[in-house]
Protein backbone atom coordinates (compact mmCIF):
# COMPACT_ATOMS: atom_id res chain seq x y z
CA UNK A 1 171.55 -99.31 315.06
CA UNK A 2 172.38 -96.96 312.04
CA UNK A 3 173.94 -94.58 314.05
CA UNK A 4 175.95 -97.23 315.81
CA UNK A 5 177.39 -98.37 312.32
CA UNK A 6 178.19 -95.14 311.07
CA UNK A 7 180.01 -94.01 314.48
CA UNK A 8 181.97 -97.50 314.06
CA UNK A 9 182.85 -96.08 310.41
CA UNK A 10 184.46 -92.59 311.80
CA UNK A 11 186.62 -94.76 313.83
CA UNK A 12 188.06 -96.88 311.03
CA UNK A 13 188.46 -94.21 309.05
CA UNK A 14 190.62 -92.36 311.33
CA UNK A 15 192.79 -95.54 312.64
CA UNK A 16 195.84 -95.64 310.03
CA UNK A 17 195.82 -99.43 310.18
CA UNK A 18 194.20 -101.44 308.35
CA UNK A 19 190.59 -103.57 310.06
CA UNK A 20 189.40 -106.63 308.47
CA UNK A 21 186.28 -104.48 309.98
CA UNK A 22 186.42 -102.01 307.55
CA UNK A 23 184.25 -102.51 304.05
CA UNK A 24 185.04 -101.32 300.98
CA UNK A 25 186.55 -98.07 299.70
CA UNK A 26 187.91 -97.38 303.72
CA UNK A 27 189.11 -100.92 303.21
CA UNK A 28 190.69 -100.17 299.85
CA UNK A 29 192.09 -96.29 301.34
CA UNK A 30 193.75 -98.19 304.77
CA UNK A 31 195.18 -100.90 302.45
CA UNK A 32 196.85 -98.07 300.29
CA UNK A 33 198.05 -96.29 302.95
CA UNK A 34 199.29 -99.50 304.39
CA UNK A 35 201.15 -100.13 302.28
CA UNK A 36 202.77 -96.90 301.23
CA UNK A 37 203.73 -96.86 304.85
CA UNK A 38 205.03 -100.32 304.79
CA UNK A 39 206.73 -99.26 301.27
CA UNK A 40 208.13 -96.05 302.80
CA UNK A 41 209.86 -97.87 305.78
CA UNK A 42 211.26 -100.31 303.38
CA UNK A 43 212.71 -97.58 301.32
CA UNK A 44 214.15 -95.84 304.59
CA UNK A 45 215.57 -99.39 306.21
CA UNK A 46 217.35 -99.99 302.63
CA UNK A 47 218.50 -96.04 302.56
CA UNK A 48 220.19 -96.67 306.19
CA UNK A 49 221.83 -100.01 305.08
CA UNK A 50 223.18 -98.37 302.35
CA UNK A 51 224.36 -95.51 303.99
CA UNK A 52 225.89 -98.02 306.85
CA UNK A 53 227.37 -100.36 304.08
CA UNK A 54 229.01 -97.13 302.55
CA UNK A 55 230.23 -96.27 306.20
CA UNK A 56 231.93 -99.05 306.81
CA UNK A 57 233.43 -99.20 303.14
CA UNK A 58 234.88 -95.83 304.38
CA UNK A 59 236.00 -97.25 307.57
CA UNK A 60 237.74 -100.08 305.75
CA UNK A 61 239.61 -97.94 303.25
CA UNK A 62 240.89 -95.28 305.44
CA UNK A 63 241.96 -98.17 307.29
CA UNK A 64 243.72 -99.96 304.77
CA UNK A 65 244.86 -96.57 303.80
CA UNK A 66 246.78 -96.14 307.24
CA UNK A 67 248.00 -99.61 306.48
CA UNK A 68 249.64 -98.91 303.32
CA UNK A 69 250.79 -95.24 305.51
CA UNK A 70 252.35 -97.44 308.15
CA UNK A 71 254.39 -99.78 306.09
CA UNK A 72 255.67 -97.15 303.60
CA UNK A 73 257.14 -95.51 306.80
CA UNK A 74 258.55 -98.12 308.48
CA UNK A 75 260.27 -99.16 304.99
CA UNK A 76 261.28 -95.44 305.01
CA UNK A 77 262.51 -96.12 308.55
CA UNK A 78 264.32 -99.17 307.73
CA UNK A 79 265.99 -97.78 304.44
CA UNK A 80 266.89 -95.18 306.26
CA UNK A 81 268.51 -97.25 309.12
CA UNK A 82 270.59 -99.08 306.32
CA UNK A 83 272.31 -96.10 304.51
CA UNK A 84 273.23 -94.61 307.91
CA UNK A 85 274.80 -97.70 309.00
CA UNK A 86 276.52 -98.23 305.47
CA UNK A 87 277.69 -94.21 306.14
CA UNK A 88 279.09 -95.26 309.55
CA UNK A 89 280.66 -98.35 307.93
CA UNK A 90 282.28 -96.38 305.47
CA UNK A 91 283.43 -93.85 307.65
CA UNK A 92 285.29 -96.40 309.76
CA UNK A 93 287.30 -97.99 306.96
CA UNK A 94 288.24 -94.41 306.01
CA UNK A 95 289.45 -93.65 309.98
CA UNK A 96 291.19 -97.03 309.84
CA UNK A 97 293.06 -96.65 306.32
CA UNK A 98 293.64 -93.28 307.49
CA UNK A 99 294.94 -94.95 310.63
CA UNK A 100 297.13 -97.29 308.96
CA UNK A 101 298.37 -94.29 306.67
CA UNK A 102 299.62 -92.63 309.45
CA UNK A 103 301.26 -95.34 311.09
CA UNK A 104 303.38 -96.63 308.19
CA UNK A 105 304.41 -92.72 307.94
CA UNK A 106 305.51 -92.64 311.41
CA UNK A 107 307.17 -96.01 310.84
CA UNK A 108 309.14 -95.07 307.62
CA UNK A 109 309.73 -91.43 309.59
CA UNK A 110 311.55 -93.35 312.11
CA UNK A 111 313.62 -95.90 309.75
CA UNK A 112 314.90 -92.78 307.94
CA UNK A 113 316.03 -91.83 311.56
CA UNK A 114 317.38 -94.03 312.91
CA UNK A 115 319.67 -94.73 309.12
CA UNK A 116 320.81 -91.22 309.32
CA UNK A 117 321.53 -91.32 312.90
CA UNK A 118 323.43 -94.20 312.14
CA UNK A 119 325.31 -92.73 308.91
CA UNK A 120 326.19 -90.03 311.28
CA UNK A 121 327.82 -92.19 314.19
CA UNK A 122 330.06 -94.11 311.26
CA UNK A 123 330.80 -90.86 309.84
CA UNK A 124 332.36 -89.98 313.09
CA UNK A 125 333.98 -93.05 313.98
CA UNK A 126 335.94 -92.45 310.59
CA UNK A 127 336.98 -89.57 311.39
CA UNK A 128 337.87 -90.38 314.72
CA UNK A 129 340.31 -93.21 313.12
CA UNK A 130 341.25 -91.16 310.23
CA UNK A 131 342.38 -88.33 312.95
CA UNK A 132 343.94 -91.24 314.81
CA UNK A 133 345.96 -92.45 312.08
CA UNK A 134 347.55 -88.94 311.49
CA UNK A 135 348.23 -88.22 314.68
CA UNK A 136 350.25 -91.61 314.71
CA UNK A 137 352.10 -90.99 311.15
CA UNK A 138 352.36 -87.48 312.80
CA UNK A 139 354.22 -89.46 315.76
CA UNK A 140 356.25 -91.85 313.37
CA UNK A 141 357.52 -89.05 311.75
CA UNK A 142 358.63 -87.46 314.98
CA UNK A 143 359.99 -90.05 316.23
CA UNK A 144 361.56 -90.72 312.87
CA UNK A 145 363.46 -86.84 312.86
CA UNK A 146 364.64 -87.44 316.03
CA UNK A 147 366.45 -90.62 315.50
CA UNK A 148 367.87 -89.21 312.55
CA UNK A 149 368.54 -85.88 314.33
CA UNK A 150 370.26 -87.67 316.82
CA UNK A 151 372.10 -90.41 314.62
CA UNK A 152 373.55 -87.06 313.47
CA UNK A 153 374.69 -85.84 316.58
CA UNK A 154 376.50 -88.95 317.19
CA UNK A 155 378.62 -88.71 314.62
């Protein structure tokens, strides 16, 4: 029977958990080392949340850091997008007025033309008339002498 008891003892001593079996100091040793055990996975479950809370704190700021990335380029983008399509507007009114320029020059080109052109035909129409007119005095005259020449000869 003794022997019996103390063989039951060896085996509580080496099982790690803790037997209602076991009498006092064993009792008191598996209880302690229970419970460290229990404390130690405690301390390791509240180590991983942490370290998984702090992950996905990570997670979420890079996140919200590509975010912030995304919509800084896409204002970029759209600023962008606006001054080249002011540039482009600006550019056309300057092709138009330049346009317009050109025209009115071409226009006022051709007005000065066309006056001179016409100064030029009435310059030569007067002198056409004026060359006229003194061929025809020119005439008169002749005609003139040689009445008188011949008013002459008849007396």
């Amino acid at each position: 029977m003794e022997q019996k008891a103390s063989n039951c003892r060896l085996r509580y001593r080496s099982s790690s958990t803790y037997s209602p079996e076991a009498t006092g100091f064993e009792a008191q040793e598996q209880k302690q080392e229970q419970k460290q055990e229990e404390e130690q996975e405690q301390e390791e479950e509240e180590e991983q949340e942490e370290e998984e809370e702090e992950e996905e704190e990570e997670e979420e700021e890079q996140e919200e850091e590509e975010e912030e990335e995304e919509e800084e380029e896409e204002e970029e983008e759209q600023k962008q997008e606006e001054e080249d399509e002011e540039e482009q507007k600006q550019e056309q009114e300057e092709e138009q007025k330049q346009e317009q320029k050109q025209e009115e020059e071409q226009e006022e080109e051709e007005e000065q033309k066309q006056e001179e052109e016409q100064k030029q035909e009435q310059k030569q129409e007067q002198n056409e008339e004026q060359k006229q007119e003194e061929e025809e005095e020119q005439k008169q005259e002749q005609k003139q002498e040689e009445e008188e020449e011949q008013k002459q000869e008849e007396k």
